[in-house]
C-alpha atoms as a PDB file:
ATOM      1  CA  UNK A   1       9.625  -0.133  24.468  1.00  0.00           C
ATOM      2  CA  UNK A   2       8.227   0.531  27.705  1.00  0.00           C
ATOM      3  CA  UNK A   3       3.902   0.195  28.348  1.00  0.00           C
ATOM      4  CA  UNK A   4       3.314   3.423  27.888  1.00  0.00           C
ATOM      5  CA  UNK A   5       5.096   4.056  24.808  1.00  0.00           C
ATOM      6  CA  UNK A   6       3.388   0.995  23.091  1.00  0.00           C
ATOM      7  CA  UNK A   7       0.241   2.010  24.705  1.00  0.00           C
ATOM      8  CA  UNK A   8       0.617   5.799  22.958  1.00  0.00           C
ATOM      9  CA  UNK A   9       1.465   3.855  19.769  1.00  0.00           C
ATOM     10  CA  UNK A  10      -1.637   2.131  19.793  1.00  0.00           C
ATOM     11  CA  UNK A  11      -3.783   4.432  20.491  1.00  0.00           C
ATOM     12  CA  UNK A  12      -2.531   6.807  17.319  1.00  0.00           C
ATOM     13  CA  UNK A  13      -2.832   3.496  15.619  1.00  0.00           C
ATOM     14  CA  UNK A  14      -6.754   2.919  16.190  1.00  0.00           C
ATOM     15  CA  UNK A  15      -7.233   6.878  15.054  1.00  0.00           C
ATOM     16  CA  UNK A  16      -5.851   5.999  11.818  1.00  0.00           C
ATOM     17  CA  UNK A  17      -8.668   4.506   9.188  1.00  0.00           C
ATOM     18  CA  UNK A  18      -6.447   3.283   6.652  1.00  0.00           C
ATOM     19  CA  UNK A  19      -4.522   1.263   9.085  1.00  0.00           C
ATOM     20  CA  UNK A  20      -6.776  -0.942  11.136  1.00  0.00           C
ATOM     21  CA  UNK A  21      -5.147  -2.805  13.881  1.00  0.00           C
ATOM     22  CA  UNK A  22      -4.126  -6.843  13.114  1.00  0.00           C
ATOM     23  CA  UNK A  23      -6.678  -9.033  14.690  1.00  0.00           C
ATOM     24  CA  UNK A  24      -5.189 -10.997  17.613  1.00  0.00           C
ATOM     25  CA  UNK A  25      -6.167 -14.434  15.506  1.00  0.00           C
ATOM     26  CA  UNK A  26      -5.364 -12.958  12.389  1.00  0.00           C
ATOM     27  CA  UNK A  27      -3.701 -15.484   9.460  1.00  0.00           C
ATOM     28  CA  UNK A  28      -0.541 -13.439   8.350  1.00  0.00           C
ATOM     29  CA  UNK A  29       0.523 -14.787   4.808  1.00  0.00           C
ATOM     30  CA  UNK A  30       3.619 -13.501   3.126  1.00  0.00           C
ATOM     31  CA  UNK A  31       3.504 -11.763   0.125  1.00  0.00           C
ATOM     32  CA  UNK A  32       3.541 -13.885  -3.223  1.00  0.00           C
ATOM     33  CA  UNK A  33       5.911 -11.235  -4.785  1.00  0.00           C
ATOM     34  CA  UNK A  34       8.498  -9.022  -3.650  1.00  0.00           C
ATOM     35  CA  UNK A  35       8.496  -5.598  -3.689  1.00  0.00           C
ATOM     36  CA  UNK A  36      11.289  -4.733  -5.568  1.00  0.00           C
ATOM     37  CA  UNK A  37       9.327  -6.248  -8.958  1.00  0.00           C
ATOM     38  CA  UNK A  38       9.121  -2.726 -10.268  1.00  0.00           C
ATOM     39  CA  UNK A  39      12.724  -1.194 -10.481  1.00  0.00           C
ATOM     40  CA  UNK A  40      12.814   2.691  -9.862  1.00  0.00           C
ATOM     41  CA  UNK A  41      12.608   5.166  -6.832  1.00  0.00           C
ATOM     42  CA  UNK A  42       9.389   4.311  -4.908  1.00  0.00           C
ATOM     43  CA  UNK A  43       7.159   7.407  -4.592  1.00  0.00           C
ATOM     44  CA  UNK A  44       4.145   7.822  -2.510  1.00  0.00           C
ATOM     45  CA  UNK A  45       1.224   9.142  -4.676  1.00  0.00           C
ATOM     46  CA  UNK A  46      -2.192   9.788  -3.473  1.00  0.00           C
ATOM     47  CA  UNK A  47      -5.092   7.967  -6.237  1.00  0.00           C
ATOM     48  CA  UNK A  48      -8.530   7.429  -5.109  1.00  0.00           C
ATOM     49  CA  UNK A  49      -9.793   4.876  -3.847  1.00  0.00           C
ATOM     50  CA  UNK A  50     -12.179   3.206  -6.542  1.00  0.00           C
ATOM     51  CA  UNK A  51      -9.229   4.062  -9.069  1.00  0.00           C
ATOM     52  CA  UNK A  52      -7.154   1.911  -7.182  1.00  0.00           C
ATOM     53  CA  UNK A  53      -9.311  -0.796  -6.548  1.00  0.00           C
ATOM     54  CA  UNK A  54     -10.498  -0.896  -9.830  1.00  0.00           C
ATOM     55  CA  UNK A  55      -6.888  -2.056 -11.613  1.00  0.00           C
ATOM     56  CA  UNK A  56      -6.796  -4.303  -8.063  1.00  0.00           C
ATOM     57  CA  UNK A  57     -10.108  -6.009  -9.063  1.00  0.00           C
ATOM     58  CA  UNK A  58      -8.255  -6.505 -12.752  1.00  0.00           C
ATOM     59  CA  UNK A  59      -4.953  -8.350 -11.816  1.00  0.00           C
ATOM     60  CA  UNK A  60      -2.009  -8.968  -9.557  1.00  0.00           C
ATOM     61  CA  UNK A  61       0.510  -7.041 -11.802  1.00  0.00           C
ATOM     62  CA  UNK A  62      -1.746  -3.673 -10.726  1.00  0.00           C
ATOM     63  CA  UNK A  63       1.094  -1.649 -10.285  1.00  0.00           C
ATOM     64  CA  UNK A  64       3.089  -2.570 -13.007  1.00  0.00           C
ATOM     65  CA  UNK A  65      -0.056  -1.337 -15.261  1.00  0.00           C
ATOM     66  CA  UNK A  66      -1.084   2.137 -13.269  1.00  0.00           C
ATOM     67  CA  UNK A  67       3.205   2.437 -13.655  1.00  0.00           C
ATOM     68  CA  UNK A  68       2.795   1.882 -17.687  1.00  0.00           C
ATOM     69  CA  UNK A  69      -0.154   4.600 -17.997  1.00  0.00           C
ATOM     70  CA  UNK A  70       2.003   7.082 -16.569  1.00  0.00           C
ATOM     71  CA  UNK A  71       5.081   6.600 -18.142  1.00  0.00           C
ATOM     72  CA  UNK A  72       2.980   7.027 -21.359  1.00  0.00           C
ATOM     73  CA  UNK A  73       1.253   9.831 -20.298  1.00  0.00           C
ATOM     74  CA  UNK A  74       4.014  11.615 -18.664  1.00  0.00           C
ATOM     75  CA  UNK A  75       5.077  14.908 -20.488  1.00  0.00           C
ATOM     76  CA  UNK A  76       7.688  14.237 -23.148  1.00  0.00           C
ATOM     77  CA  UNK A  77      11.419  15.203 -22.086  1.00  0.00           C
END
């Protein structure tokens, strides 16, 4: 990558609010769980935020639940 390519990268990166730059002194600490713990076809969905931080603020397996309520509210076959 040459300067200028990483310095055009950057600079899209600092417009973007949901993806903050990484602190030169930040503490990177791998994930306690991989990301294949939910089998299926990942899918982006957009939830708010306070939705989503909500089921955060209730437990690790997060996902697992917001993937439960949909299954059992999804529209029967």
């Amino acid at each position: 990558m040459t300067p200028e390519e990483d310095a055009a990268i950057t600079a899209d990166a600092l417009l973007d609010s949901d993806n903050p730059p990484i602190e030169d002194d930040a503490c990177l600490m791998p994930l306690d769980r991989p990301f294949d713990r939910i089998e299926g076809e990942q899918t982006n969905v957009r939830v708010d935020r306070e939705t989503v931080e909500r089921f955060r603020r209730a437990g690790d397996d997060w996902e697992e639940r917001i993937n439960a309520i949909l299954r059992e509210a999804a529209p029967a076959e």
